[in-house]
PDB file of N, CA and C in Angstrom:
ATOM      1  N   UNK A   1     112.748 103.184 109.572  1.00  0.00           N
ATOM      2  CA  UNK A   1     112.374 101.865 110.035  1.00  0.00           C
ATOM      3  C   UNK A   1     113.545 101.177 110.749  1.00  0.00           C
ATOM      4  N   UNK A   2     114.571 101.967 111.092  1.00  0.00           N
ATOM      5  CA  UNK A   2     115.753 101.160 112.074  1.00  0.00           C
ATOM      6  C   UNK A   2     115.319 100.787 113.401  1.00  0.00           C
ATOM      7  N   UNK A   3     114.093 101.423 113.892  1.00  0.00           N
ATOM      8  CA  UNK A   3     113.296 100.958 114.818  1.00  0.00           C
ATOM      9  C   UNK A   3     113.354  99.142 114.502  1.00  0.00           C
ATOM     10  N   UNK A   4     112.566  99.046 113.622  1.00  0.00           N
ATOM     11  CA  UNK A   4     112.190  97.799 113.329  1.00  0.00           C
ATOM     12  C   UNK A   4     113.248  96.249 112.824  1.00  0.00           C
ATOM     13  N   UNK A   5     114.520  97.048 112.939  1.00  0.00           N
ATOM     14  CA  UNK A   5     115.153  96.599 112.320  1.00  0.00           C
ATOM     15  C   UNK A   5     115.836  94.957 112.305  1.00  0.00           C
ATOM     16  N   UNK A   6     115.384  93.704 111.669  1.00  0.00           N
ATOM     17  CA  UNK A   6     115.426  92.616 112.091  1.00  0.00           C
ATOM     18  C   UNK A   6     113.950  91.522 112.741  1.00  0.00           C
ATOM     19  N   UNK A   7     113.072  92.967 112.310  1.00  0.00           N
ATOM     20  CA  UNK A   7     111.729  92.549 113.071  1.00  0.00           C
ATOM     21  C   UNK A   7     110.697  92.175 112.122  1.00  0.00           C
ATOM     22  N   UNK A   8     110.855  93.190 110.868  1.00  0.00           N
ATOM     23  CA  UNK A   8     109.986  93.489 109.896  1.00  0.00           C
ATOM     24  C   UNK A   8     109.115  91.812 109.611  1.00  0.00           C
ATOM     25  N   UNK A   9     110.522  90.855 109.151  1.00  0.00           N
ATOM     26  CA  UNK A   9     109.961  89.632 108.599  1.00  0.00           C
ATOM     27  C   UNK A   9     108.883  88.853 109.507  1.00  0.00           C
ATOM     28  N   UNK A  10     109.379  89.311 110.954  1.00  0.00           N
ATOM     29  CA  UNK A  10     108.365  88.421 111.915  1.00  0.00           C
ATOM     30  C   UNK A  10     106.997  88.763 112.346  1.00  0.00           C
ATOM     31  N   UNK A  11     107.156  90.539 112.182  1.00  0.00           N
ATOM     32  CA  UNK A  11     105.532  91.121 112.198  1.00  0.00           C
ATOM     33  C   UNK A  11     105.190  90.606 111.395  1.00  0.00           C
ATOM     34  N   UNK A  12     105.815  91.143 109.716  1.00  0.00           N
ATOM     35  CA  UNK A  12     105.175  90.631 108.821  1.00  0.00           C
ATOM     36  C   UNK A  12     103.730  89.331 108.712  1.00  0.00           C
ATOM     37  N   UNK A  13     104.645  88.168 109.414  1.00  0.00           N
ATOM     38  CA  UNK A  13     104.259  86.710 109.099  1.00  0.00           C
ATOM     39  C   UNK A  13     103.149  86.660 110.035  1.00  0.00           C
ATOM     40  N   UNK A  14     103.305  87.515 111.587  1.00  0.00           N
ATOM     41  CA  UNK A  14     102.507  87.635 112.625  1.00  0.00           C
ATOM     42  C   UNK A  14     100.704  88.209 111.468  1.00  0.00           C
ATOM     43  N   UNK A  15     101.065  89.597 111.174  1.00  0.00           N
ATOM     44  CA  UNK A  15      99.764  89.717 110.500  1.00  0.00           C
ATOM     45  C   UNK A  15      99.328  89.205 109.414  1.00  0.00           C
ATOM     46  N   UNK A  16      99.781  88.506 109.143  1.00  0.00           N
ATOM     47  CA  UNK A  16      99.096  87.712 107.804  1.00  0.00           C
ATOM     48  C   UNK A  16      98.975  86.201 108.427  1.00  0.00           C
ATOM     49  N   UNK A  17      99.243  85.990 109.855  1.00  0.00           N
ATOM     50  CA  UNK A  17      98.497  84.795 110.563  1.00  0.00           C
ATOM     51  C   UNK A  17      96.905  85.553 111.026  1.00  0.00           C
ATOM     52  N   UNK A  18      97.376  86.448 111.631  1.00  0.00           N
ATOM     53  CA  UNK A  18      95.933  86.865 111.849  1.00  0.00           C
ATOM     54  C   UNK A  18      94.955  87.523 111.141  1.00  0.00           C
ATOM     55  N   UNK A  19      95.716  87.393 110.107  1.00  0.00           N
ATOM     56  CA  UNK A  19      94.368  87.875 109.333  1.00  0.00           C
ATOM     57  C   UNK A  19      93.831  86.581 108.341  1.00  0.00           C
ATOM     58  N   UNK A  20      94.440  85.784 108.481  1.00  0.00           N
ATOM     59  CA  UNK A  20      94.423  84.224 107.857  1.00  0.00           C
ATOM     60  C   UNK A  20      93.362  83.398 108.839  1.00  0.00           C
ATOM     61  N   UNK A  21      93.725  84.010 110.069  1.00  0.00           N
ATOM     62  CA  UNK A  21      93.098  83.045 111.375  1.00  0.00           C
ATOM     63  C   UNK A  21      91.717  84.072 111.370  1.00  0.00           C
ATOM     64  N   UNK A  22      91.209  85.166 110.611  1.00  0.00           N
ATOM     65  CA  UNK A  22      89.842  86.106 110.853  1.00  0.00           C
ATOM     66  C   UNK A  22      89.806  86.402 112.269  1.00  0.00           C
ATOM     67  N   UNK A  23      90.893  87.589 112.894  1.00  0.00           N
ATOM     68  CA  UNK A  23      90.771  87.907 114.265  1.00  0.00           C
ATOM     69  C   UNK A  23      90.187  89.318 113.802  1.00  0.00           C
ATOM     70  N   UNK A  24      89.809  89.846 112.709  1.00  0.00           N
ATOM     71  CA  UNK A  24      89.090  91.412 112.685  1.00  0.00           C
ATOM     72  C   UNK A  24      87.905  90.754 113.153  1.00  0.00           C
ATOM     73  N   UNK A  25      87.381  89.425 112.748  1.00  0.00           N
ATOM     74  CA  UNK A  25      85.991  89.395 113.026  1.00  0.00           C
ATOM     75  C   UNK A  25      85.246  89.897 114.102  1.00  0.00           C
ATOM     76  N   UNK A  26      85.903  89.452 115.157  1.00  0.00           N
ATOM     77  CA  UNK A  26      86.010  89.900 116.594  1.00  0.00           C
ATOM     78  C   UNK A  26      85.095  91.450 116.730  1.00  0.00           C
ATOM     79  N   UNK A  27      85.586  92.260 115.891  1.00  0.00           N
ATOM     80  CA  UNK A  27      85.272  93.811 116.191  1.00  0.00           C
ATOM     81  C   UNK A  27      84.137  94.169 115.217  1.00  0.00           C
ATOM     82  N   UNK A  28      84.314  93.546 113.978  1.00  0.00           N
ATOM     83  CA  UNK A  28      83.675  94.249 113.372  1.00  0.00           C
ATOM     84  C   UNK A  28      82.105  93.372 112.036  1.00  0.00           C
ATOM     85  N   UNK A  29      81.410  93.578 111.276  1.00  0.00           N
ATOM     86  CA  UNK A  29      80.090  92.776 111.060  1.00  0.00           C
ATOM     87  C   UNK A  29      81.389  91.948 109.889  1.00  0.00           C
ATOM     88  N   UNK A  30      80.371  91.169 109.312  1.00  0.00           N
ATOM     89  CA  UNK A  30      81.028  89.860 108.641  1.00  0.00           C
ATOM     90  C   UNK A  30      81.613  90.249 106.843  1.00  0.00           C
ATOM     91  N   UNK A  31      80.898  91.255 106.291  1.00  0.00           N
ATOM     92  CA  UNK A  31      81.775  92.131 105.382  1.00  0.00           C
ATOM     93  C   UNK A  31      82.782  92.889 105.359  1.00  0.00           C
ATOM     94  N   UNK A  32      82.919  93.562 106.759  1.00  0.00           N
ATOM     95  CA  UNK A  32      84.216  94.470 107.311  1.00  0.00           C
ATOM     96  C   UNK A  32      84.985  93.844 107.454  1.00  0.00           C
ATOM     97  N   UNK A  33      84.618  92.679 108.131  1.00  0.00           N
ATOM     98  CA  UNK A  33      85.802  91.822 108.856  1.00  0.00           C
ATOM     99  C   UNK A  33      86.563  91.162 107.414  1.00  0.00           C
ATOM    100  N   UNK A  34      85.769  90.316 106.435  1.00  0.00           N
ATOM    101  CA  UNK A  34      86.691  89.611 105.204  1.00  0.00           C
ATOM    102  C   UNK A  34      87.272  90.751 104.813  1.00  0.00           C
ATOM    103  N   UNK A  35      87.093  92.229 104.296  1.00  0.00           N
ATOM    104  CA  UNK A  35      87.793  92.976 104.208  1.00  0.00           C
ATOM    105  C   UNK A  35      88.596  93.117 104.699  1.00  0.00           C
ATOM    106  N   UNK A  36      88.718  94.135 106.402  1.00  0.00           N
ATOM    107  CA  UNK A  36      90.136  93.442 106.893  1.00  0.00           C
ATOM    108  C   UNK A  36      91.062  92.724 106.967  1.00  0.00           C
ATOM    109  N   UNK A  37      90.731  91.248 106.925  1.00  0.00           N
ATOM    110  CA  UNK A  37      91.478  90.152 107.165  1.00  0.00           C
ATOM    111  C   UNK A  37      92.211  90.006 105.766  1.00  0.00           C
ATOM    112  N   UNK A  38      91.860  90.273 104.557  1.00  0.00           N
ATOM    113  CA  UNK A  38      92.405  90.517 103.505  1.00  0.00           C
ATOM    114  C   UNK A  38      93.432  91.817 103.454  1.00  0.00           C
ATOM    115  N   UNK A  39      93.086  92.973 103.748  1.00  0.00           N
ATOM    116  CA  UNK A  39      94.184  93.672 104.102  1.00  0.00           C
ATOM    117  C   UNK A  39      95.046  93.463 105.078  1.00  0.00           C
ATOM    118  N   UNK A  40      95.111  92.733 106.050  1.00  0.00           N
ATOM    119  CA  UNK A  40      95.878  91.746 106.853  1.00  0.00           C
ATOM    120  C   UNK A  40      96.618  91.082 106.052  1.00  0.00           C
ATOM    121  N   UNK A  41      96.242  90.885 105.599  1.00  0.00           N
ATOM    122  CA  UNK A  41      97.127  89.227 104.878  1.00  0.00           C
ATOM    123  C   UNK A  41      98.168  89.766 103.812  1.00  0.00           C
ATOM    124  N   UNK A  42      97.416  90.825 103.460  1.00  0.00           N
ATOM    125  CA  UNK A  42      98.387  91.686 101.990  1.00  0.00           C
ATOM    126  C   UNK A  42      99.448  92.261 102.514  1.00  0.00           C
ATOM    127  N   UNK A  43      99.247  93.367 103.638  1.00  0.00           N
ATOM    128  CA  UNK A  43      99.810  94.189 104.391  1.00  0.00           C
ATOM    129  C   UNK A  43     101.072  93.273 104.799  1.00  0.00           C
ATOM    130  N   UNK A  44     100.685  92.053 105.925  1.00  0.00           N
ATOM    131  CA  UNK A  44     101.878  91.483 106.192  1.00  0.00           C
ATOM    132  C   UNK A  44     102.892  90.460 105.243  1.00  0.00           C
ATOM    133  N   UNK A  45     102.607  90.166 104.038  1.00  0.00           N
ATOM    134  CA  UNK A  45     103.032  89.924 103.191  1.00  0.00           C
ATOM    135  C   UNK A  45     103.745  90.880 102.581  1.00  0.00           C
ATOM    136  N   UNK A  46     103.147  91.721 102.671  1.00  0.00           N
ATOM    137  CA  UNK A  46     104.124  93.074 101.929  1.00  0.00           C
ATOM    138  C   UNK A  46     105.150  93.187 102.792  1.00  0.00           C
ATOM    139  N   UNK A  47     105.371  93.218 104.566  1.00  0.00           N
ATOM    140  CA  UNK A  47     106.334  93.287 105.397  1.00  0.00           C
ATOM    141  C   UNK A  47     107.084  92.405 105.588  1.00  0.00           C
ATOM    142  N   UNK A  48     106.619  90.977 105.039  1.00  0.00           N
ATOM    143  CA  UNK A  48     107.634  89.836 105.612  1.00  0.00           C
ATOM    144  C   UNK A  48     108.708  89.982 104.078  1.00  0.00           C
ATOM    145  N   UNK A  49     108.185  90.125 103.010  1.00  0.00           N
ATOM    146  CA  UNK A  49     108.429  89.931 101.560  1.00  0.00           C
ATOM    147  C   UNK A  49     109.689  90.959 101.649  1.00  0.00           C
ATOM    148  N   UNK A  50     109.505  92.667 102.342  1.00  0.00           N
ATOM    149  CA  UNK A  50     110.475  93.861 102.379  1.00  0.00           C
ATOM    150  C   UNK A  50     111.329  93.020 103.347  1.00  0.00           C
ATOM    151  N   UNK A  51     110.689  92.819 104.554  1.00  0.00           N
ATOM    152  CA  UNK A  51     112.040  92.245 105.655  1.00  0.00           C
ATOM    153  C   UNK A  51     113.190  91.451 104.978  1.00  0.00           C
ATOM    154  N   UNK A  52     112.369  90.327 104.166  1.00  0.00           N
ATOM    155  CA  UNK A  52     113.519  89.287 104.046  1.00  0.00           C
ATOM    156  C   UNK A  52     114.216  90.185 103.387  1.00  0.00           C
ATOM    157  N   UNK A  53     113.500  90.788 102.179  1.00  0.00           N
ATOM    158  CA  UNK A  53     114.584  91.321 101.223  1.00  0.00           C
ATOM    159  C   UNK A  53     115.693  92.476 101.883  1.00  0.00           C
ATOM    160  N   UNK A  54     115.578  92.875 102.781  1.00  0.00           N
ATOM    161  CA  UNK A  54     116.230  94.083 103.120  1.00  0.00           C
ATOM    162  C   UNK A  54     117.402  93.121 104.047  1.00  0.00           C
ATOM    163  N   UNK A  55     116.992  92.199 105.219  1.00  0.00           N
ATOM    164  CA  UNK A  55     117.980  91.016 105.499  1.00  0.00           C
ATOM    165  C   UNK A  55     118.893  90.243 104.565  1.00  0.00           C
ATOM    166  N   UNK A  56     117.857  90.251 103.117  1.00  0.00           N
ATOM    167  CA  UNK A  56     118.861  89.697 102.689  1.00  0.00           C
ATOM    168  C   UNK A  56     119.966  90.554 101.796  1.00  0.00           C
ATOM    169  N   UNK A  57     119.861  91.670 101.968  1.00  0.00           N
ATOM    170  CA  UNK A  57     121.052  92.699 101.060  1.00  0.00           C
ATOM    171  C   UNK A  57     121.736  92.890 101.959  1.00  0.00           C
ATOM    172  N   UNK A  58     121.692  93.176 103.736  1.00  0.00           N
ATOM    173  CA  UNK A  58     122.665  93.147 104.550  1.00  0.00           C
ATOM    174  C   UNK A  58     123.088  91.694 104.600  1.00  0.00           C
ATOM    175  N   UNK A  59     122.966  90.613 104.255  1.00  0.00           N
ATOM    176  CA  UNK A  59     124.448  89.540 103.949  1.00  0.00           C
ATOM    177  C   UNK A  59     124.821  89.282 103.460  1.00  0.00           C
ATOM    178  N   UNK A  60     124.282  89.818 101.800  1.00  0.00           N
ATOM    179  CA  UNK A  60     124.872  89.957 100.523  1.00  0.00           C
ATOM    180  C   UNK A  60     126.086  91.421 100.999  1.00  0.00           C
ATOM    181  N   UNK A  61     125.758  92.262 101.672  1.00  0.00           N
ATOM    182  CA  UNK A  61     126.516  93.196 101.674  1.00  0.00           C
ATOM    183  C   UNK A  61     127.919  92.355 103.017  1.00  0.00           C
ATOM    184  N   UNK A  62     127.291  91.991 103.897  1.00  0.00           N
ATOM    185  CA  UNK A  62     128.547  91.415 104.607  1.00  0.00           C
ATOM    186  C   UNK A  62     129.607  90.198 103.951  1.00  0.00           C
ATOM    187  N   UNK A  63     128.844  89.679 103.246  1.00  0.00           N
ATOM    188  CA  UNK A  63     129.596  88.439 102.147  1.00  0.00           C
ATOM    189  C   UNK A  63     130.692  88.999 101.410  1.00  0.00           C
ATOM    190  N   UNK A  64     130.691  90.337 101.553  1.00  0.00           N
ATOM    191  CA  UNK A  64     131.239  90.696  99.873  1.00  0.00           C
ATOM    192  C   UNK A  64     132.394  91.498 101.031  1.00  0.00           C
TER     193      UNK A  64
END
């Protein structure tokens, strides 16, 4: 994930807006979609939650 590196927290927050804002609806019937948008919301929570934490051990690690 050094690809991502510094990014994680902002996708993160990005998909769990849109899945907050119901943009699966768009594609798919009205049970798929609350599904989605709930795995949206988890998913990028899970990425903003790793980002910070991984940001925040690189300035715990530069502090020291």
């Amino acid at each position: 994930m050094e690809i991502l590196q510094g990014y994680k927290t902002w996708i993160g927050l990005v998909i769990t807006i849109l899945g907050m804002t119901g943009v699966a609806k768009l594609v798919t019937t009205d049970q798929m979609s609350q599904l989605a948008d709930l795995i949206m919301q988890i998913a990028g929570l899970v990425i903003a939650v790793y980002g910070n934490y991984k940001a925040h051990q690189k300035i715990d690690k530069l502090e020291n």
